[in-house]
PDB file of N, CA and C in Angstrom:
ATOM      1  N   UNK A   1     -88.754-106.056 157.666  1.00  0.00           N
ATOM      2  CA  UNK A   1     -89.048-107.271 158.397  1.00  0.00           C
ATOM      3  C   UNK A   1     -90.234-107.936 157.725  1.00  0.00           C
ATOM      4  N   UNK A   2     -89.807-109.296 157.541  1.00  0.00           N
ATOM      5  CA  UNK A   2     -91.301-109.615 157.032  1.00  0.00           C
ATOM      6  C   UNK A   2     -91.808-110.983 157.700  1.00  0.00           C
ATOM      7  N   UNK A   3     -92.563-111.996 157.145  1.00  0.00           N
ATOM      8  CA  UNK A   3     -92.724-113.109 157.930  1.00  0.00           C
ATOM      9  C   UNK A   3     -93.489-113.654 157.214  1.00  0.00           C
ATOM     10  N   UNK A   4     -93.183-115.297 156.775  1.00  0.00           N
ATOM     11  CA  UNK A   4     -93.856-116.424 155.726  1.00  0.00           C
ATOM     12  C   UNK A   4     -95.145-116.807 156.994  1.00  0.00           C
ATOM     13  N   UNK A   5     -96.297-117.432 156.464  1.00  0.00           N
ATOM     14  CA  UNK A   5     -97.134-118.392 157.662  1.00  0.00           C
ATOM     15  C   UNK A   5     -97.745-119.336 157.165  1.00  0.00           C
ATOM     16  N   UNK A   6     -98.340-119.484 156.278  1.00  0.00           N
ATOM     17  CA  UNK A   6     -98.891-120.606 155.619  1.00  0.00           C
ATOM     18  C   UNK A   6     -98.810-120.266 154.338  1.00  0.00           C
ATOM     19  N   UNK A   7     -98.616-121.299 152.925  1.00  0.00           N
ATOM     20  CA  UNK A   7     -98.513-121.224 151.793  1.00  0.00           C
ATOM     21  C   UNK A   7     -99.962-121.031 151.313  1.00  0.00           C
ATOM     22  N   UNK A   8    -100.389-120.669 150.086  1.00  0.00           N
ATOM     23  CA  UNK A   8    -101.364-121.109 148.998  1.00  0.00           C
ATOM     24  C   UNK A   8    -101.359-120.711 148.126  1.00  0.00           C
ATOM     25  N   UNK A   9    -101.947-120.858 147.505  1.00  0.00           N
ATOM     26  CA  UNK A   9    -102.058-120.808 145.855  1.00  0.00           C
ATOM     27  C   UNK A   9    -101.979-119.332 145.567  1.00  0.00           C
ATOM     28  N   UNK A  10    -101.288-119.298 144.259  1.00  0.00           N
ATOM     29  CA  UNK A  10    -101.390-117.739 143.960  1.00  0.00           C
ATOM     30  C   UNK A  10    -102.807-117.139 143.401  1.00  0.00           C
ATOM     31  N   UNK A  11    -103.530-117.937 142.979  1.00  0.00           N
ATOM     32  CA  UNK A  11    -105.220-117.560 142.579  1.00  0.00           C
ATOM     33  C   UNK A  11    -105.583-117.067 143.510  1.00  0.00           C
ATOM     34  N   UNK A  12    -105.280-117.537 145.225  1.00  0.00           N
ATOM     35  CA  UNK A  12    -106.166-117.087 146.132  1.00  0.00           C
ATOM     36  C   UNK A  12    -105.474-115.851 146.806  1.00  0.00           C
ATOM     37  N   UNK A  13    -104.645-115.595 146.100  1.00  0.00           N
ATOM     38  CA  UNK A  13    -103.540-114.435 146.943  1.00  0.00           C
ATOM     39  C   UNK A  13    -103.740-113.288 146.168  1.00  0.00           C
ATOM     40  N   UNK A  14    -104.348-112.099 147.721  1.00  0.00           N
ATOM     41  CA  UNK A  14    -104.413-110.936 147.194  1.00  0.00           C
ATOM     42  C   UNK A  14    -103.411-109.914 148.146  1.00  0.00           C
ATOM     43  N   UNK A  15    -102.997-108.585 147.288  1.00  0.00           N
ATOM     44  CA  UNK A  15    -101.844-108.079 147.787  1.00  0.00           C
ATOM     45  C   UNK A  15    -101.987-106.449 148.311  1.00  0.00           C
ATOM     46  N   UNK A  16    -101.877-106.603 149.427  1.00  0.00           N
ATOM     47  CA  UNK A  16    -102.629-105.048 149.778  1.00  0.00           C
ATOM     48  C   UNK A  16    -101.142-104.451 150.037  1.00  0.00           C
ATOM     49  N   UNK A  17    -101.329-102.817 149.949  1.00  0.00           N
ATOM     50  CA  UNK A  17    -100.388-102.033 150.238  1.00  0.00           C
ATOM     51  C   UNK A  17    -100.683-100.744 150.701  1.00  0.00           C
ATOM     52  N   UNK A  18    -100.500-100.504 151.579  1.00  0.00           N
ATOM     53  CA  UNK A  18    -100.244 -98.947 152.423  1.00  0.00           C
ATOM     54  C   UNK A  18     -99.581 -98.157 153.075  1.00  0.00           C
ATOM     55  N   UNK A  19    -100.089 -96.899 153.343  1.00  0.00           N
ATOM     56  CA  UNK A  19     -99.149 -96.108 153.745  1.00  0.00           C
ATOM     57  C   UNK A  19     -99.493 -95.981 155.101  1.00  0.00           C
ATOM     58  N   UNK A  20     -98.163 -95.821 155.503  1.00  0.00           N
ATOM     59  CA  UNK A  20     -98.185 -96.153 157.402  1.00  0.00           C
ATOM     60  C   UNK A  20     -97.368 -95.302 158.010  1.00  0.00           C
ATOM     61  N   UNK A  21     -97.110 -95.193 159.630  1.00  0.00           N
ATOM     62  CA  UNK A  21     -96.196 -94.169 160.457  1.00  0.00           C
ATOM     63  C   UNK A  21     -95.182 -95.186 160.894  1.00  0.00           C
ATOM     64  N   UNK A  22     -95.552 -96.554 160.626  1.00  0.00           N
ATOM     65  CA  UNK A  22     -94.717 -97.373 161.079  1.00  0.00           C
ATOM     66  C   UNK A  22     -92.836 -97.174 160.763  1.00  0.00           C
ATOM     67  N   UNK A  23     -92.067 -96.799 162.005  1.00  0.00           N
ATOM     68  CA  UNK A  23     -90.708 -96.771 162.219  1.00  0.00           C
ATOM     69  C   UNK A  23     -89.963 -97.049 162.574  1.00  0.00           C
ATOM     70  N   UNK A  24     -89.927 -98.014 163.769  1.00  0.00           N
ATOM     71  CA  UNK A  24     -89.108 -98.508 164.874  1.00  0.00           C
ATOM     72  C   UNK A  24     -89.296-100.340 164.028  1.00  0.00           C
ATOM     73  N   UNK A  25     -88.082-100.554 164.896  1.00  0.00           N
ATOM     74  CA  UNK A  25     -88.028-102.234 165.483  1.00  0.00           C
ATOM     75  C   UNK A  25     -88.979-102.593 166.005  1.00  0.00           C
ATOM     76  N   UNK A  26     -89.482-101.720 167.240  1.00  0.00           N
ATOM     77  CA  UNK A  26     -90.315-102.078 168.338  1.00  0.00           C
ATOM     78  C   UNK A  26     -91.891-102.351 167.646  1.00  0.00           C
ATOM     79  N   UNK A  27     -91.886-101.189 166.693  1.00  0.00           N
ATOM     80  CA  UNK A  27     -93.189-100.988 165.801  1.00  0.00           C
ATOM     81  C   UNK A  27     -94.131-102.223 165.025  1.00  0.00           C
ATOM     82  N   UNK A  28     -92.243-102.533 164.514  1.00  0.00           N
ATOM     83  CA  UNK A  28     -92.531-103.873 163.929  1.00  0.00           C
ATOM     84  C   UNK A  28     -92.840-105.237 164.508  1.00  0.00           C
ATOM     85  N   UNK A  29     -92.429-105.187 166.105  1.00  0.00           N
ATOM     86  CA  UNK A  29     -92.770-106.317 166.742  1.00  0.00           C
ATOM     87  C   UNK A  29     -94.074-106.265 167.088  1.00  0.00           C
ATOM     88  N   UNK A  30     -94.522-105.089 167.574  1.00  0.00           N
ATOM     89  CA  UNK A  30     -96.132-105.253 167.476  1.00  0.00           C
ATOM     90  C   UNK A  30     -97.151-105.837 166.686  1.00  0.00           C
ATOM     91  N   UNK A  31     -96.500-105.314 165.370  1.00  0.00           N
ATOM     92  CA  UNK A  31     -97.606-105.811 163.578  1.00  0.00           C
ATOM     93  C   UNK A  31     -97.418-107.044 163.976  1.00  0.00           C
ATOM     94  N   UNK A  32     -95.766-107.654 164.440  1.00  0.00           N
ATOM     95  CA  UNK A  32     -95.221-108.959 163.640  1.00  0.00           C
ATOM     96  C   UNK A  32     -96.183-110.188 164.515  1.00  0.00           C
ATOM     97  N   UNK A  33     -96.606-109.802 166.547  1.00  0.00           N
ATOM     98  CA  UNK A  33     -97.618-110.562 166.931  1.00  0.00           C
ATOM     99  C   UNK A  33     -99.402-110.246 166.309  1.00  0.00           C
ATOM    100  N   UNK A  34     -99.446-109.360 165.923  1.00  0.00           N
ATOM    101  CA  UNK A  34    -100.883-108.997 165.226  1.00  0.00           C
ATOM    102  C   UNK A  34    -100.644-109.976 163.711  1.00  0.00           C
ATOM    103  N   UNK A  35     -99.877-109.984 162.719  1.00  0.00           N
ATOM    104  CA  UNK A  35    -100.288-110.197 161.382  1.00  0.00           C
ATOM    105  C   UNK A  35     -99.843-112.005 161.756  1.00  0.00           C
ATOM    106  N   UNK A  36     -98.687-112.455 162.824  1.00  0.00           N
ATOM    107  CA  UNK A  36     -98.664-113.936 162.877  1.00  0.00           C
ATOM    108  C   UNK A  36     -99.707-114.612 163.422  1.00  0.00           C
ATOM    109  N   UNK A  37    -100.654-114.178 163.911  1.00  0.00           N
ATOM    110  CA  UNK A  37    -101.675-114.745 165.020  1.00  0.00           C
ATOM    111  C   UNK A  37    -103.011-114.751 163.630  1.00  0.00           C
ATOM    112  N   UNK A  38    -102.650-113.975 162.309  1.00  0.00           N
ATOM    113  CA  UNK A  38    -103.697-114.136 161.532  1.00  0.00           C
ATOM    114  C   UNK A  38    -103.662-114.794 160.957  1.00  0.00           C
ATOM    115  N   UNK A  39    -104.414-116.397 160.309  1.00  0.00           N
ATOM    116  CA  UNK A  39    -104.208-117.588 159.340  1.00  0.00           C
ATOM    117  C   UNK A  39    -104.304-116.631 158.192  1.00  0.00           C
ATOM    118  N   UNK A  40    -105.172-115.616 158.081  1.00  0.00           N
ATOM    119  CA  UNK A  40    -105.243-115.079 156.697  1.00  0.00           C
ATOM    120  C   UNK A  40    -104.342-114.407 155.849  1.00  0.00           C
ATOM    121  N   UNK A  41    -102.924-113.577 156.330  1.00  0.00           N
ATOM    122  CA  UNK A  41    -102.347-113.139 156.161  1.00  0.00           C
ATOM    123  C   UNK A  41    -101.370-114.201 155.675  1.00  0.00           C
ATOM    124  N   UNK A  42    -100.546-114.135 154.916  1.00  0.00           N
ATOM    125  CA  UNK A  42     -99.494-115.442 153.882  1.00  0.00           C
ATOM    126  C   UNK A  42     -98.217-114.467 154.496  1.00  0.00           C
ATOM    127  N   UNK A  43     -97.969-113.687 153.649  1.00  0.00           N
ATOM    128  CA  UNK A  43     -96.583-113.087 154.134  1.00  0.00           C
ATOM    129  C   UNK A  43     -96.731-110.798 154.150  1.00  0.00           C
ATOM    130  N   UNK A  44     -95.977-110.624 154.878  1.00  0.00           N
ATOM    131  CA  UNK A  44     -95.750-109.350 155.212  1.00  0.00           C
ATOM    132  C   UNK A  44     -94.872-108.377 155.528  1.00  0.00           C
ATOM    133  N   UNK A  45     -94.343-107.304 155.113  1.00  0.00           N
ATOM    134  CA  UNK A  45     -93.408-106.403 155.247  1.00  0.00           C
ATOM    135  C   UNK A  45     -93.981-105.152 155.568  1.00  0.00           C
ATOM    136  N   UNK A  46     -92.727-104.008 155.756  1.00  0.00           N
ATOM    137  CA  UNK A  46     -92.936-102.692 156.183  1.00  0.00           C
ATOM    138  C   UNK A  46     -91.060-102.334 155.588  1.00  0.00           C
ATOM    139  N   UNK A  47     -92.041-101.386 154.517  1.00  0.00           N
ATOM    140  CA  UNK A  47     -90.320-100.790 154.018  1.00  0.00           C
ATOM    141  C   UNK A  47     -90.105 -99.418 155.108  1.00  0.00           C
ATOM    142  N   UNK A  48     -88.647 -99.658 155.897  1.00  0.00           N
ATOM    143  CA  UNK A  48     -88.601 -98.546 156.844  1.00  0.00           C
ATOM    144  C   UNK A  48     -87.875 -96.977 156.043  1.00  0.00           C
ATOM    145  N   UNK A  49     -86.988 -97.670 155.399  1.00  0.00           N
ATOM    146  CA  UNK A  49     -86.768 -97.152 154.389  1.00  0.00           C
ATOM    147  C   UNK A  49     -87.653 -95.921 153.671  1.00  0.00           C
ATOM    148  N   UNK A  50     -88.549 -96.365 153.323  1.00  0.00           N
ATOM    149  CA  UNK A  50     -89.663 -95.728 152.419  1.00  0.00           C
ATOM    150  C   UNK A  50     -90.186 -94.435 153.181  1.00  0.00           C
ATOM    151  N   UNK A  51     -90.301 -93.392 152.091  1.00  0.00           N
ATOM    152  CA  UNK A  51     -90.883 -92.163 153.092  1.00  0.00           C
ATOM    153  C   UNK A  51     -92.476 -92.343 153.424  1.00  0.00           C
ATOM    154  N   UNK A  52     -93.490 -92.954 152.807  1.00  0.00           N
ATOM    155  CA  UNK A  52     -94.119 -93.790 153.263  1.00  0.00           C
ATOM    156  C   UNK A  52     -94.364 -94.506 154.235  1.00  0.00           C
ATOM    157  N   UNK A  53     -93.049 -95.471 154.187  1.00  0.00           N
ATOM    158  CA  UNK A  53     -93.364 -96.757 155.522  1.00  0.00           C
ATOM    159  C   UNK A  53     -94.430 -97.688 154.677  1.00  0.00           C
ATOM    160  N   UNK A  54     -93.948 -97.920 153.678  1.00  0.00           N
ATOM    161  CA  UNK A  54     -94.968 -98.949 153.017  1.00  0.00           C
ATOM    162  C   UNK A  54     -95.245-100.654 153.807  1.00  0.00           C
ATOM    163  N   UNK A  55     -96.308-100.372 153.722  1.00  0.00           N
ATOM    164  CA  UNK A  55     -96.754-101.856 154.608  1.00  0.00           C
ATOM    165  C   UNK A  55     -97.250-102.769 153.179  1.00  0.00           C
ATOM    166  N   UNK A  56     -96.799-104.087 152.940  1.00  0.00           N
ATOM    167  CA  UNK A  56     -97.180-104.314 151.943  1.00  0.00           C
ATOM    168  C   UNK A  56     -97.845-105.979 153.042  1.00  0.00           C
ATOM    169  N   UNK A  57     -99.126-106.577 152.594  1.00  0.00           N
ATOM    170  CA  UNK A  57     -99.628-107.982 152.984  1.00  0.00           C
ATOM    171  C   UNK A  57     -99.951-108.609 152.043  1.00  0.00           C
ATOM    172  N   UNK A  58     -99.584-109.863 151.787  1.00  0.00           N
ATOM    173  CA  UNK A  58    -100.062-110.619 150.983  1.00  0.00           C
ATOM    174  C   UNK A  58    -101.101-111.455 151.814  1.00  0.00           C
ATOM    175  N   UNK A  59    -102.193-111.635 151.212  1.00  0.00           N
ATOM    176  CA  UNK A  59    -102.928-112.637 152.059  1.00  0.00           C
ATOM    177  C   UNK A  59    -104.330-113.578 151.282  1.00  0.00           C
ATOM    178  N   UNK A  60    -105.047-114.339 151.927  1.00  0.00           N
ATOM    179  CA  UNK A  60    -105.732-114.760 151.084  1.00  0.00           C
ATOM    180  C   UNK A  60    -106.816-113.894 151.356  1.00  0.00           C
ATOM    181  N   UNK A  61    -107.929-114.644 149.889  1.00  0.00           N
ATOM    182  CA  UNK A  61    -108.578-113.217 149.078  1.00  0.00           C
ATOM    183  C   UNK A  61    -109.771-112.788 150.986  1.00  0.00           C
ATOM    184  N   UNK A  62    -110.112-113.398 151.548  1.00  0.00           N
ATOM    185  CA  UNK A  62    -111.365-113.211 152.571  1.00  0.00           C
ATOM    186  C   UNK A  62    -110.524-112.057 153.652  1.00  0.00           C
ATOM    187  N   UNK A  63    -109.609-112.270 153.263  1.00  0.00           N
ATOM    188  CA  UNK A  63    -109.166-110.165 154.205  1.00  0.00           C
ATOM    189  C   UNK A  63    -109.161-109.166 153.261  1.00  0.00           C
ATOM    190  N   UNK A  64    -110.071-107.952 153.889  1.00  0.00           N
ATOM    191  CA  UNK A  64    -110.058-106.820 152.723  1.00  0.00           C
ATOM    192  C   UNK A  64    -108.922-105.774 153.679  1.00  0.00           C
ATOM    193  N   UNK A  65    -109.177-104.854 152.439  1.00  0.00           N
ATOM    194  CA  UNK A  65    -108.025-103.639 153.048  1.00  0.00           C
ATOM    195  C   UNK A  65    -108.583-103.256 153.957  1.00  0.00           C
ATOM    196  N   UNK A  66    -109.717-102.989 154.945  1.00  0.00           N
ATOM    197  CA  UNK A  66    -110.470-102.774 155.739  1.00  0.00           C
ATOM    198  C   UNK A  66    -110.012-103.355 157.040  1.00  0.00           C
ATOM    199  N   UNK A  67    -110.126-104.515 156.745  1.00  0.00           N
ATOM    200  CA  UNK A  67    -109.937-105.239 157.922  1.00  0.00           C
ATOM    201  C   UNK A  67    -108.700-104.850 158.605  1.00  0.00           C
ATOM    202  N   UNK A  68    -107.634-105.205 157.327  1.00  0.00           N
ATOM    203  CA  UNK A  68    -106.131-104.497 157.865  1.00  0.00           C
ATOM    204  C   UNK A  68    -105.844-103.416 158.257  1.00  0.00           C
ATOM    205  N   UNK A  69    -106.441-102.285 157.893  1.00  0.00           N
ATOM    206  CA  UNK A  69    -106.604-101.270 158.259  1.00  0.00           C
ATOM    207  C   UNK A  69    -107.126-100.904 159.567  1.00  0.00           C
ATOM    208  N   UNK A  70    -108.053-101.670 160.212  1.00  0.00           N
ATOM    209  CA  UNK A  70    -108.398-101.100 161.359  1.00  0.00           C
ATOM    210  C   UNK A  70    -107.638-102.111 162.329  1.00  0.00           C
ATOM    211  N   UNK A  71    -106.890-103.253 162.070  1.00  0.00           N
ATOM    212  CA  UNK A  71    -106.092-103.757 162.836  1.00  0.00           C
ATOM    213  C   UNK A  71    -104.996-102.946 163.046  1.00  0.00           C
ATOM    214  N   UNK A  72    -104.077-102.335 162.255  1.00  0.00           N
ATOM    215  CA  UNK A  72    -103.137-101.928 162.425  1.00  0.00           C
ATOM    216  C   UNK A  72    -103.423-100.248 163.204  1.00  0.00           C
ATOM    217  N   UNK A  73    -104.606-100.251 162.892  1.00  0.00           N
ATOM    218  CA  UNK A  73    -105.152 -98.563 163.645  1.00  0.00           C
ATOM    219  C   UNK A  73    -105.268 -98.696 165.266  1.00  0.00           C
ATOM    220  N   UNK A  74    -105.815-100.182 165.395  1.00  0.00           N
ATOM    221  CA  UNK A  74    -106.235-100.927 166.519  1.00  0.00           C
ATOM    222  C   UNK A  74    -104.765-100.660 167.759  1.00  0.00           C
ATOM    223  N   UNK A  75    -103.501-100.603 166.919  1.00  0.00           N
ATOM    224  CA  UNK A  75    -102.586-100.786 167.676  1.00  0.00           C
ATOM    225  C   UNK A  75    -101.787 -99.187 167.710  1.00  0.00           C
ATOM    226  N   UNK A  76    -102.451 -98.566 167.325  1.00  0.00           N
ATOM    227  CA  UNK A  76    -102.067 -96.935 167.432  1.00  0.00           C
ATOM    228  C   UNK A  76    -101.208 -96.210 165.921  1.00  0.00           C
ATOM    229  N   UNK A  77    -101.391 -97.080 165.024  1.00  0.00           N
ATOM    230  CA  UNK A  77    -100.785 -96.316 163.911  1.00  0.00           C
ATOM    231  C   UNK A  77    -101.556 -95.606 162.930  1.00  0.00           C
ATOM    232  N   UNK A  78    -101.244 -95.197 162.178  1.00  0.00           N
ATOM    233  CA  UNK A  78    -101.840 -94.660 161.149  1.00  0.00           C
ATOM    234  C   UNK A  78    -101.928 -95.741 159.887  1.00  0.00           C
ATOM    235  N   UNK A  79    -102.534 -95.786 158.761  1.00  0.00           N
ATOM    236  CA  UNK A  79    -102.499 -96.873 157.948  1.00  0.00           C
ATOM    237  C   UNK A  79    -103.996 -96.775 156.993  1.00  0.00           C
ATOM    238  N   UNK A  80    -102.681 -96.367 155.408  1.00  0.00           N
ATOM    239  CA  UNK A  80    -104.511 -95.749 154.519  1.00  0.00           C
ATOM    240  C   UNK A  80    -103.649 -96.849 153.331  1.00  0.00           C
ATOM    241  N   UNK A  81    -104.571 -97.104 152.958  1.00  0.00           N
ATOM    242  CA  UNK A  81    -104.406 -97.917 151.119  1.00  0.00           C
ATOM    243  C   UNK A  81    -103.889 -96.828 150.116  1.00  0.00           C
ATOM    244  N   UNK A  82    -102.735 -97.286 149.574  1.00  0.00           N
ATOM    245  CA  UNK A  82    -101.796 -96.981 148.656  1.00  0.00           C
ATOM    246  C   UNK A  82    -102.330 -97.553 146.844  1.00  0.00           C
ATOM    247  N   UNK A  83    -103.234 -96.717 146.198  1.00  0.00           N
ATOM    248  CA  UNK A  83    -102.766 -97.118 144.848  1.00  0.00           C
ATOM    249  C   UNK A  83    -102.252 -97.576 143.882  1.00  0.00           C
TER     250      UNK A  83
END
């Protein structure tokens, strides 16, 4: 599942990726009101697929992996930065 929100430039676009518990539909509707309600976030997925559960965000450069990280912790998951 992923979701477009505002365009910009690719200079200002940085691309975080992690590893998550994220599994369900339901899982994903949670992120999907957390990461749409953020101007900073551009676009976003979660491979369910993946033994991982890779969460990948594109966003502009003023969100760090930090931030995302404790948002998505915020909502009961697990969620560490991927290499």
């Amino acid at each position: 599942m992923s979701s477009t929100i505002h365009k910009t430039s690719m200079q200002d676009l940085q691309i975080h990726i992690f590893k998550t518990n994220i599994k369900t539909m339901l899982d994903l509707d949670m992120l999907q009101l957390l990461f749409n309600s953020n101007r900073n976030i551009i676009e976003w997925s979660v491979d369910l697929e993946d033994i991982d559960k890779v969460l990948r965000v594109d966003s502009r450069m003023n969100l760090s992996e930090k931030d995302i990280i404790n948002q998505v912790k915020l909502l009961g998951f697990s969620c560490e930065e991927l290499d």
